[in-house]
C-alpha atoms as a PDB file:
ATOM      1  CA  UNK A   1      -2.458  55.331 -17.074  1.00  0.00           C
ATOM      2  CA  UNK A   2      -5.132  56.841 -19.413  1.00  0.00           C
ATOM      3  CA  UNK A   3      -6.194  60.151 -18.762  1.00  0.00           C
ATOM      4  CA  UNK A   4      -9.422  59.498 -16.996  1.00  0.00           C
ATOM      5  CA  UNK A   5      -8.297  56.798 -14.780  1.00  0.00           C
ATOM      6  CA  UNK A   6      -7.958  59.371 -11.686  1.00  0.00           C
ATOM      7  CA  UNK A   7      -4.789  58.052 -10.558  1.00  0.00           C
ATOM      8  CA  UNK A   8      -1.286  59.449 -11.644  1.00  0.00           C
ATOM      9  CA  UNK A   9       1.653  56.690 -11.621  1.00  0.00           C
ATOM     10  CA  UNK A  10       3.377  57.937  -8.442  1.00  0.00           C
ATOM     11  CA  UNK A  11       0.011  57.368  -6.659  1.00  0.00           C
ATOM     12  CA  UNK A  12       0.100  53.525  -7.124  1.00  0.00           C
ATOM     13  CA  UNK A  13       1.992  51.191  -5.470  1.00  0.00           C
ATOM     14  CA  UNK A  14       1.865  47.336  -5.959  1.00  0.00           C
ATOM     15  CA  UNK A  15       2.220  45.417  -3.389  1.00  0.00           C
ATOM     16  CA  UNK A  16       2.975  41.170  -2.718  1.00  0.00           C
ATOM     17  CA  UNK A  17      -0.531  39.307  -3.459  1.00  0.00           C
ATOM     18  CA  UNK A  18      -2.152  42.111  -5.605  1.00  0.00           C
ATOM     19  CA  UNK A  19      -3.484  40.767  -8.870  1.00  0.00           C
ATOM     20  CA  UNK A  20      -3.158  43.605 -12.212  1.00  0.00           C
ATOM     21  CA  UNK A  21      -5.107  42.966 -15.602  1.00  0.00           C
ATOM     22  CA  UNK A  22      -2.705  43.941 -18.006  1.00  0.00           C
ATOM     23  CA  UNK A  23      -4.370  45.136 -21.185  1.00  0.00           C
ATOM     24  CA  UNK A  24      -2.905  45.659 -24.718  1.00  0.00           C
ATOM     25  CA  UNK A  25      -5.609  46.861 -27.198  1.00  0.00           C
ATOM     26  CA  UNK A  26      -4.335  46.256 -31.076  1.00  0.00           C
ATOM     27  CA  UNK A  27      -6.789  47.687 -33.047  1.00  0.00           C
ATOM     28  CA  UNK A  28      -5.448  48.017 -36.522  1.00  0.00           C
ATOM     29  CA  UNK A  29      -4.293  44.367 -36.885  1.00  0.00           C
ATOM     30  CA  UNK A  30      -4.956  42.482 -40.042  1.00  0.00           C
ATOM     31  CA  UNK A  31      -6.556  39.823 -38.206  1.00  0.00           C
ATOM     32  CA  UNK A  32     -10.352  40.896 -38.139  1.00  0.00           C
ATOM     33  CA  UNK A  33     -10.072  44.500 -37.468  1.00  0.00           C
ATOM     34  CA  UNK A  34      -9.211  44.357 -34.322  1.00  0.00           C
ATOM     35  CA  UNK A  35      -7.139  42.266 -31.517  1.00  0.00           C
ATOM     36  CA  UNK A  36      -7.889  42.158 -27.861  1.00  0.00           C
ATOM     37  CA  UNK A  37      -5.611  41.019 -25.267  1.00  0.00           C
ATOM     38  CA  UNK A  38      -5.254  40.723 -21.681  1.00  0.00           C
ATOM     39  CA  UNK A  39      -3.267  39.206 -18.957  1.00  0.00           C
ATOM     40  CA  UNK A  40      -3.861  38.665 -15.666  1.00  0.00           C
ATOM     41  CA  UNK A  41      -0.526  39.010 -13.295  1.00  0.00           C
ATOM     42  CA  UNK A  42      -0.211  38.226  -9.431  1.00  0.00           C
ATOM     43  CA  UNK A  43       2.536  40.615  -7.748  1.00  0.00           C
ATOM     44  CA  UNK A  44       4.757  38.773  -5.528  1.00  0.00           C
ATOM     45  CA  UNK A  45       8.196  39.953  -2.918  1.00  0.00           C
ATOM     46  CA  UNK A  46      10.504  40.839  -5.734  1.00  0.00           C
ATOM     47  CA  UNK A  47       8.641  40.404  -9.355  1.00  0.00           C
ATOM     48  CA  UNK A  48       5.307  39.051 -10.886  1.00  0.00           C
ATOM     49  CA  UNK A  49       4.036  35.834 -12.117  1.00  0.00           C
ATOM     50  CA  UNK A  50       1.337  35.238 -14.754  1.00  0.00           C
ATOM     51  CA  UNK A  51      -1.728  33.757 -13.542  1.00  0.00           C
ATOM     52  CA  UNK A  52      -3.284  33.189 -17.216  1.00  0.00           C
ATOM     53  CA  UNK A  53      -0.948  30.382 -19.402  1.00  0.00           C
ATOM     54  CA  UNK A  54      -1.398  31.393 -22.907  1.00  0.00           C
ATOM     55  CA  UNK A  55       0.715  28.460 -24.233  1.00  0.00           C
ATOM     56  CA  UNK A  56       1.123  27.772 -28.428  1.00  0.00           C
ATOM     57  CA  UNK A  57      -2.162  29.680 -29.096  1.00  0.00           C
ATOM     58  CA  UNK A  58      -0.941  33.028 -29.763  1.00  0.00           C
ATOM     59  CA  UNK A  59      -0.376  33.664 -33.314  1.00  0.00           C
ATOM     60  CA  UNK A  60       2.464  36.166 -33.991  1.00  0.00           C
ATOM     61  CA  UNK A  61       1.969  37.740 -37.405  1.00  0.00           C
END
């Protein structure tokens, strides 16, 4: 959690049907200056599923 987000980790709980943006900022990557990416995962009983399919177009350098 980032220091202005208000919430502290014990404070949230996920629960079945709740959908998360997971972000991962890489901003010192060759490619461009900077890299932006971002998943979208629905929480389910006992684990999560990925709602965006990023197939073969991620390029790992």
């Amino acid at each position: 959690m980032g220091k202005n987000s208000g919430a502290q980790s014990e404070d949230i709980i996920l629960a079945k049907g709740m959908i998360i943006s997971v972000d991962c900022p890489l901003l010192a990557s060759a490619i461009a200056g900077s890299v932006h990416l971002k998943d979208l995962m629905l929480i389910t009983v006992d684990a999560s599923e990925a709602i965006n399919h990023v197939g073969d177009q991620t390029i790992v350098i």
